[in-house]
Protein backbone atom coordinates (compact mmCIF):
# COMPACT_ATOMS: atom_id res chain seq x y z
CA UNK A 1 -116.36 -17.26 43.93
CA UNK A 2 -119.18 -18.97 45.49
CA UNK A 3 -119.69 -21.13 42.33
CA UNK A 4 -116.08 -21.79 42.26
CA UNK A 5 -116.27 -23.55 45.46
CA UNK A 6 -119.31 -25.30 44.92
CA UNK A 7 -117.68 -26.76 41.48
CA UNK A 8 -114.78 -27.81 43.64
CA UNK A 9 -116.86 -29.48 46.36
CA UNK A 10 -119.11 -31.25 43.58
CA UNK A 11 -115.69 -32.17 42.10
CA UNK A 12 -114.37 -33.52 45.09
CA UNK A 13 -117.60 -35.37 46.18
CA UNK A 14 -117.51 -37.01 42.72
CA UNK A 15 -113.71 -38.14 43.10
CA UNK A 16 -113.89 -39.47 46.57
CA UNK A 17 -117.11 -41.29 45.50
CA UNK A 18 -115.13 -42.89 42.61
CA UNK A 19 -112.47 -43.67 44.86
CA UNK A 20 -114.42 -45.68 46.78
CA UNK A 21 -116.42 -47.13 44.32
CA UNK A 22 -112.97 -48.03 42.91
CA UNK A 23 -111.79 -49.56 46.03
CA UNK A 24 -114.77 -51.93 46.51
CA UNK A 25 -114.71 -53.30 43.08
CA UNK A 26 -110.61 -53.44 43.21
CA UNK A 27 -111.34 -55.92 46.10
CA UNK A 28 -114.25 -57.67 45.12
CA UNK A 29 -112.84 -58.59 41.98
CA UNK A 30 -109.54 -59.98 44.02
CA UNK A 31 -111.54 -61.98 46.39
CA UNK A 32 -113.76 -63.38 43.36
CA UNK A 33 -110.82 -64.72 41.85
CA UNK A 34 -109.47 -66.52 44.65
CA UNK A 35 -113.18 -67.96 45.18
CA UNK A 36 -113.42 -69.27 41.57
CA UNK A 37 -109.87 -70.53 42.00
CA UNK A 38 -110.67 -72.09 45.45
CA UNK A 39 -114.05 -73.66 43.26
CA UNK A 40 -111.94 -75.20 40.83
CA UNK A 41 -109.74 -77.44 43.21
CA UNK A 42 -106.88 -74.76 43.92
CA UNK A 43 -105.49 -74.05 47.53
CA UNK A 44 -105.84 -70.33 47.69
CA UNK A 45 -105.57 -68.44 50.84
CA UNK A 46 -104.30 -65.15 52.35
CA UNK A 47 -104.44 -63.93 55.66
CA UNK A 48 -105.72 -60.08 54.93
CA UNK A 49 -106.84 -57.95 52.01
CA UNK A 50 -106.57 -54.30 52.02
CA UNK A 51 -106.52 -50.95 49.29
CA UNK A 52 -105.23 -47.50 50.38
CA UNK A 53 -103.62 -44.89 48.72
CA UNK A 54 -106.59 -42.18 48.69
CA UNK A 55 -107.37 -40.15 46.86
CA UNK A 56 -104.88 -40.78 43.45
CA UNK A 57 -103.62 -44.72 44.25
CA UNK A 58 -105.07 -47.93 44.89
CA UNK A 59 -102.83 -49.65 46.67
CA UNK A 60 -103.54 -53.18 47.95
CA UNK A 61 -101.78 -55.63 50.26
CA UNK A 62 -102.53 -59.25 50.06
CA UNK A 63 -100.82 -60.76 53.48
CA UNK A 64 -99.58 -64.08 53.87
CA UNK A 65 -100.41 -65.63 49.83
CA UNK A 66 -100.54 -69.36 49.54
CA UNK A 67 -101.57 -70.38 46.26
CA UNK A 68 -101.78 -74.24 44.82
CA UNK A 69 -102.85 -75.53 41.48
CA UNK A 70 -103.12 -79.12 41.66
CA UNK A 71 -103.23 -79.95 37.99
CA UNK A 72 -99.41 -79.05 37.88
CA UNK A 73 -98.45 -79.29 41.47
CA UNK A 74 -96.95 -75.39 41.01
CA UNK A 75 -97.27 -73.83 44.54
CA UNK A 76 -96.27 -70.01 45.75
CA UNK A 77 -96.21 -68.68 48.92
CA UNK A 78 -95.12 -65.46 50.14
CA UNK A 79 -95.70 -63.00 53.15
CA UNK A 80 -97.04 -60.55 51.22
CA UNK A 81 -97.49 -59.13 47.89
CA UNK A 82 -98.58 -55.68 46.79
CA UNK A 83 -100.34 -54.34 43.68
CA UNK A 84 -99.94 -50.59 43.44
CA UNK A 85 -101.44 -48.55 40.73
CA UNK A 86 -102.99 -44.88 39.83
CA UNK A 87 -106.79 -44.42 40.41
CA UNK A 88 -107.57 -43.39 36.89
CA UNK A 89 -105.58 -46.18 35.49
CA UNK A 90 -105.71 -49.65 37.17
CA UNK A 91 -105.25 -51.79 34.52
CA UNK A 92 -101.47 -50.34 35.03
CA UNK A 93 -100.05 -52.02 38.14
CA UNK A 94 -97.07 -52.66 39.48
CA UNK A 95 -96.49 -55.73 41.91
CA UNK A 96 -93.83 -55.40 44.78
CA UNK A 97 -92.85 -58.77 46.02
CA UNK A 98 -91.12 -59.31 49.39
CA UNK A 99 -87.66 -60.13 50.68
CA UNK A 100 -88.04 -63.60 50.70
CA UNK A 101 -90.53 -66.03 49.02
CA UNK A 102 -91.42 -69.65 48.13
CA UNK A 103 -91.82 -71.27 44.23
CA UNK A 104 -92.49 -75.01 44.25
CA UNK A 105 -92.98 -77.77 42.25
CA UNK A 106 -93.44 -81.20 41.97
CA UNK A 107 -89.73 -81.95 42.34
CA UNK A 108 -88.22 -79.39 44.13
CA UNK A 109 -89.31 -76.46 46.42
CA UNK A 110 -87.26 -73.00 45.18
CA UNK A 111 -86.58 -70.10 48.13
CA UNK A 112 -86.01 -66.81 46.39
CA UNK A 113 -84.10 -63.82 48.13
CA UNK A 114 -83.30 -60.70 46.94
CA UNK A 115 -82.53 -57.09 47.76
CA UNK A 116 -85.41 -55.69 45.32
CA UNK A 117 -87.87 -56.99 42.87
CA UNK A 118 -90.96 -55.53 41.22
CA UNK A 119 -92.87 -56.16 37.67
CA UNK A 120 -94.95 -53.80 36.10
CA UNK A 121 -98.11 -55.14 34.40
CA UNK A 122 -100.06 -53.02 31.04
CA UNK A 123 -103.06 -54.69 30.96
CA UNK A 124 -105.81 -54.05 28.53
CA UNK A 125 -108.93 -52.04 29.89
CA UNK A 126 -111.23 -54.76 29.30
CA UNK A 127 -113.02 -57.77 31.24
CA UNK A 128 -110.25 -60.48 29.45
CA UNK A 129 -107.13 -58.35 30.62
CA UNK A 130 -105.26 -59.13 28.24
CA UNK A 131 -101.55 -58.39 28.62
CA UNK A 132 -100.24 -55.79 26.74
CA UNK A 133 -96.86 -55.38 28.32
CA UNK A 134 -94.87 -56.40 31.31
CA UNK A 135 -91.37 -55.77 32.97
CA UNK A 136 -89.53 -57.43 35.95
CA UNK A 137 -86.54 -56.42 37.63
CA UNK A 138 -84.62 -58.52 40.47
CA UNK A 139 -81.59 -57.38 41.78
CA UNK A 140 -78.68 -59.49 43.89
CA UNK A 141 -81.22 -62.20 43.64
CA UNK A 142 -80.33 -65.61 45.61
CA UNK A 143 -82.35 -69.20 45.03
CA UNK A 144 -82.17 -72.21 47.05
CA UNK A 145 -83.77 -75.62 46.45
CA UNK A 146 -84.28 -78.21 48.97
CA UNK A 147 -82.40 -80.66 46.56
CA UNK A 148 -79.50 -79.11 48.23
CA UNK A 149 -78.01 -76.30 45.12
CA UNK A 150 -77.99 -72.58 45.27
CA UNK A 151 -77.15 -70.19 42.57
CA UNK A 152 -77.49 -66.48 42.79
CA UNK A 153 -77.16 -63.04 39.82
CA UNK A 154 -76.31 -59.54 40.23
CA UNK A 155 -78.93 -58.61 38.39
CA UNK A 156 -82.17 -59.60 36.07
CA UNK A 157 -84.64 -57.77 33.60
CA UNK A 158 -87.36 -59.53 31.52
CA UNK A 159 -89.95 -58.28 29.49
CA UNK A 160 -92.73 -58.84 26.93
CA UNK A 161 -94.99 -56.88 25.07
CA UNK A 162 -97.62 -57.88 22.80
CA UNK A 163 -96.72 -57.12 19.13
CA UNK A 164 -99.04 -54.58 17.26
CA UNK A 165 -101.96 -55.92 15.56
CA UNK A 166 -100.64 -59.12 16.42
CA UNK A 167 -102.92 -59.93 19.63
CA UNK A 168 -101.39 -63.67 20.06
CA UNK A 169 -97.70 -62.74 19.31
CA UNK A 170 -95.52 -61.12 21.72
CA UNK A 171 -92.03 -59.80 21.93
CA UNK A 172 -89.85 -61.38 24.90
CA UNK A 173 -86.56 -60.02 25.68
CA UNK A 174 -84.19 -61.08 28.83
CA UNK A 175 -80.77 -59.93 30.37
CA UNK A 176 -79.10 -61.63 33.22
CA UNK A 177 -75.59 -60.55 34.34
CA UNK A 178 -73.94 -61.86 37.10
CA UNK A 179 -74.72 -65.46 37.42
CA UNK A 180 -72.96 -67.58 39.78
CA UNK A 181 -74.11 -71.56 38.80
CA UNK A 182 -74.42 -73.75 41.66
CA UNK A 183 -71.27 -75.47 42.94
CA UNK A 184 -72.33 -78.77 41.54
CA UNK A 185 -72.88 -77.87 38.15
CA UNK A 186 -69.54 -75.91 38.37
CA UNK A 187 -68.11 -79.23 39.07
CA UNK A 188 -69.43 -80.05 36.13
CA UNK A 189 -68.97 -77.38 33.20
CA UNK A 190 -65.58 -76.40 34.64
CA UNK A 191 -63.83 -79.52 36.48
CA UNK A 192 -60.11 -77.45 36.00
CA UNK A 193 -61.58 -74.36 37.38
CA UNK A 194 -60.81 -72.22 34.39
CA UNK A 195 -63.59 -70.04 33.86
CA UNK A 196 -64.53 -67.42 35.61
CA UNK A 197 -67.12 -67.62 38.82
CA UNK A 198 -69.82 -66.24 36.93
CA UNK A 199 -71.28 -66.48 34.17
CA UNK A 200 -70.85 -62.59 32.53
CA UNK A 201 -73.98 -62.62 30.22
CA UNK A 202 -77.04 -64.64 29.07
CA UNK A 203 -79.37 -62.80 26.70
CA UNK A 204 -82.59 -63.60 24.56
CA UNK A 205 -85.11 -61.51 21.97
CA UNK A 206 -87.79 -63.49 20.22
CA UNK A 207 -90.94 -63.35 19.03
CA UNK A 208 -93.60 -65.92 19.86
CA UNK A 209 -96.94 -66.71 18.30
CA UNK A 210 -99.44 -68.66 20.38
CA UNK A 211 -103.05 -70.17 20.03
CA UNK A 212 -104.52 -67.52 22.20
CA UNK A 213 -103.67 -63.93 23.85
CA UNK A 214 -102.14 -63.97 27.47
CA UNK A 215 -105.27 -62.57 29.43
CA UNK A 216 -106.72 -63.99 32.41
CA UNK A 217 -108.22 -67.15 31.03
CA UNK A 218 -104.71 -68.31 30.32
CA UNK A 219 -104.47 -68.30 34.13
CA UNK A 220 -108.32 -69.46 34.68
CA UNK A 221 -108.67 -71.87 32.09
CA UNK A 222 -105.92 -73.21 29.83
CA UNK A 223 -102.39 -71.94 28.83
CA UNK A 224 -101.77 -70.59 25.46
CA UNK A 225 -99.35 -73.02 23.47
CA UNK A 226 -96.44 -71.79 21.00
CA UNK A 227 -96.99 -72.07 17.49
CA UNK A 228 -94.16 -70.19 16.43
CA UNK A 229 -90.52 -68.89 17.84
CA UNK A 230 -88.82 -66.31 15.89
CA UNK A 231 -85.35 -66.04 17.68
CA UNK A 232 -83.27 -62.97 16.86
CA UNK A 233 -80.76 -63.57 19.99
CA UNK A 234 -79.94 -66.02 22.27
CA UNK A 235 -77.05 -65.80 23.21
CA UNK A 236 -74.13 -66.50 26.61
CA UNK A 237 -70.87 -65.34 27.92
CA UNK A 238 -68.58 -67.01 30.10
CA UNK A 239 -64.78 -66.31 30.25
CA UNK A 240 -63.87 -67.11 26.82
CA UNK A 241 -66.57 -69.69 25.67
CA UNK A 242 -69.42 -67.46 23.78
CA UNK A 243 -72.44 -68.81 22.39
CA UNK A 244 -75.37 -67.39 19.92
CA UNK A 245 -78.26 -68.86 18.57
CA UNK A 246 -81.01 -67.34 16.22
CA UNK A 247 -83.37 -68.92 14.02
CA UNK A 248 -87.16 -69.86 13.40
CA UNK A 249 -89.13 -72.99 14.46
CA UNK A 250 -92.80 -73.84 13.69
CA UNK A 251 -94.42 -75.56 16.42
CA UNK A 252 -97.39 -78.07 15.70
CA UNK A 253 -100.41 -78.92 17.70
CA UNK A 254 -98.47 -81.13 20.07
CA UNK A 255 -95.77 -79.61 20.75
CA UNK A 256 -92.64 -80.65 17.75
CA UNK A 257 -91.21 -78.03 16.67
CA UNK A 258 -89.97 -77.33 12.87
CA UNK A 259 -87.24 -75.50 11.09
CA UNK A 260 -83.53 -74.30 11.86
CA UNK A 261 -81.43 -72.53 14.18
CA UNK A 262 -78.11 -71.26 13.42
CA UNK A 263 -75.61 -71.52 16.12
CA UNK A 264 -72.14 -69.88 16.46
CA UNK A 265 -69.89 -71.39 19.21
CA UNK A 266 -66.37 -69.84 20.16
CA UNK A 267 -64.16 -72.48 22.25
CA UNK A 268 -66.97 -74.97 21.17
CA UNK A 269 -64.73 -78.25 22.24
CA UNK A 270 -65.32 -76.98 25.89
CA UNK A 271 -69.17 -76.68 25.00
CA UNK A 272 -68.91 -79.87 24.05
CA UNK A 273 -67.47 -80.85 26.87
CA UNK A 274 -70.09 -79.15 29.05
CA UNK A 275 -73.07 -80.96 27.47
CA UNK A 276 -71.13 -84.34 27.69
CA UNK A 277 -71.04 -83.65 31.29
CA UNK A 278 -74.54 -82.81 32.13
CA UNK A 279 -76.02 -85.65 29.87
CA UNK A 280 -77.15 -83.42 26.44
CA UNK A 281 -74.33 -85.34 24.64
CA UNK A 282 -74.09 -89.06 25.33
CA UNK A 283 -70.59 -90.55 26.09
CA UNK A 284 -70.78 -92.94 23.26
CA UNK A 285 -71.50 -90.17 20.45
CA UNK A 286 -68.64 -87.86 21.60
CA UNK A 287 -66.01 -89.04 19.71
CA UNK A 288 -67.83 -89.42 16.45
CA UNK A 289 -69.69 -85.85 17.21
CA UNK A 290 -66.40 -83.70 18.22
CA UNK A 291 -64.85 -85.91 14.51
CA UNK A 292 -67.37 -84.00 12.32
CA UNK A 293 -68.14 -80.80 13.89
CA UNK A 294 -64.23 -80.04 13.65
CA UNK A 295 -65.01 -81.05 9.87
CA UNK A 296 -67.32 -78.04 9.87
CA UNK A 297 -65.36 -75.37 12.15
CA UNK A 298 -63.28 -72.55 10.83
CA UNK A 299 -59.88 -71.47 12.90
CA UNK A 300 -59.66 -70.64 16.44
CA UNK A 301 -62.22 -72.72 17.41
CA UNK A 302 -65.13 -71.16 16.18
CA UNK A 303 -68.12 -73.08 14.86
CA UNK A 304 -70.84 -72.00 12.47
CA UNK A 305 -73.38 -75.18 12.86
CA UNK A 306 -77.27 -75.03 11.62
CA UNK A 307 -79.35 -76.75 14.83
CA UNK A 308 -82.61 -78.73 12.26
CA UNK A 309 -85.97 -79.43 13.87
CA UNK A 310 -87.41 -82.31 11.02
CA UNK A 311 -90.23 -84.43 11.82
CA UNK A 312 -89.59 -84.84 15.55
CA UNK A 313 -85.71 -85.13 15.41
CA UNK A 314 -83.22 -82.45 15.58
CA UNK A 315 -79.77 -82.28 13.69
CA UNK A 316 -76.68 -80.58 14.52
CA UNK A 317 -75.36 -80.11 10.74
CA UNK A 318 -75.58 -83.82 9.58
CA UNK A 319 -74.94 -85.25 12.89
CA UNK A 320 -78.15 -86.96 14.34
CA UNK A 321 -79.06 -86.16 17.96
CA UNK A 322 -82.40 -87.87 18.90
CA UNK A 323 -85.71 -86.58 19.15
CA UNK A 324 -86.26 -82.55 19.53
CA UNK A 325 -87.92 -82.09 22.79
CA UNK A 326 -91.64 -81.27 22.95
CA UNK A 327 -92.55 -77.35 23.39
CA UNK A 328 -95.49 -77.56 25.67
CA UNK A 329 -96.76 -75.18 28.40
CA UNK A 330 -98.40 -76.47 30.99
């Protein structure tokens, strides 16, 4: 008996030693961060730092978060954030944002509402973190810009997850129901007012390849660029007008990509429409564009199209576009 309690003693001696070992190098590391970030040119600042959550959690709260990178003018602010995570695993966290927080960039600053919203983050137990899997949730979430337009969903889930034995590929996969599009670009899509006020579904699920793993030198350092999209599904809802696109594209060193996407468009005419209005389409090519994709559509309306990425241009069947825009992360 008496060795029984000594074990346990030892054992709990051991633990909260851990613990606290644990929550010194859990802050340390945070607070190094922001220094080298702060060393590098960044505004980074917070008002307190603190972990609790003996003797199973580490559970830290960063209050009042301003960080600024001025090599892309990309700015977020918030009155808190929290990391929470298990003391024998915390490269497994999960980050609780607040209420109400601030995105902005050069053009526009972005206020974000919402009744919840938290990401889990699988990192992998080494000093490069690399990501091995994430998930974010956001429900009844609300954004306003100060260029004066507000949209708002019901609800939002994204993920990604590295692909195995792939360490620079990774699987992304979104789902957002609910979306109401600003009154301005409602104006826009839907001058008559025939479609419904939101949008029902938008979905994606592709595979990427990039130059380097996501791991905390694509924060630090440099962003890893695409060199590949495999997409499975992108595809949109709205009333009647449906939309899916899957395909391949190789992506070069700066940023053209190559291959085909197929696209299938019910009601396409009012997708047509739609980019006329918000620029994708010029005026002056409508007529001749709406000519020969009705060429190429079968009955009701639907339209089987391939979308080709060639040597910096991009083709809708064999009706020119311009130049296919430049895949670069910055």
């Amino acid at each position: 008996m008496v060795r029984l309690v000594v074990a346990l003693l030892v054992g709990s001696l051991i633990w909260m030693c851990w613990w606290a070992f644990g929550q010194i190098a859990y802050e340390k590391g945070m607070r190094t961060w922001v220094e080298d970030r702060r060393s590098e040119g960044w505004a980074a600042d917070y008002a307190d730092l603190a972990t609790r959550g003996f003797p199973n959690r580490f559970d830290t709260t960063i209050s009042q978060v301003a960080l600024a990178d001025p090599g892309t003018g990309i700015a977020w602010s918030a009155p808190f954030v929290q990391f929470l995570s298990l003391a024998y695993k915390p490269h497994q966290v999960i980050a609780v944002l607040p209420d109400t927080h601030r995105f902005s960039t050069p053009v526009q600053t972005l206020t974000f509402t919402h009744e919840d919203a938290r990401a889990s983050l699988f990192l992998e137990p080494s000093t490069e973190l690399a990501l091995d899997r994430a998930r974010l949730v956001l429900e009844n979430l609300g954004a306003t810009s100060t260029l004066g337009w507000t949209i708002s969903l019901d609800q939002g889930r994204f993920a990604a997850e590295r692909v195995a034995a792939r360490p620079k590929s990774y699987r992304l996969g979104a789902e957002v129901s609910g979306l109401v599009p600003t009154d301005q670009a409602r104006n826009m899509l839907d001058p008559g007012g025939l479609l419904p006020e939101q949008v029902e579904n938008i979905r994606l699920d592709a595979e990427l390849d990039f130059t380097a793993p996501w791991d905390r030198r694509a924060v630090e350092q440099a962003r890893p660029q695409i060199t590949l999209i495999d997409l499975s599904d992108l595809s949109a809802r709205w009333g009647d007008i449906t939309f899916r696109a899957a395909g391949a594209l190789a992506v070069d060193d700066v940023g053209r990509p190559e291959g085909q996407i197929m696209v299938r468009a019910v009601e396409w005419r009012r997708l047509l429409d739609m980019a006329e209005a918000v620029g994708l389409v010029p005026s002056s090519l409508r007529g001749s564009l709406e000519t020969g994709l009705g060429l190429l559509s079968g009955p009701g309306d639907v339209l089987d199209v391939p979308l080709d990425f060639s040597d910096g241009w991009v083709n809708l069947g064999l009706i020119p576009l311009g130049l296919a825009p430049r895949i670069v992360i910055r």
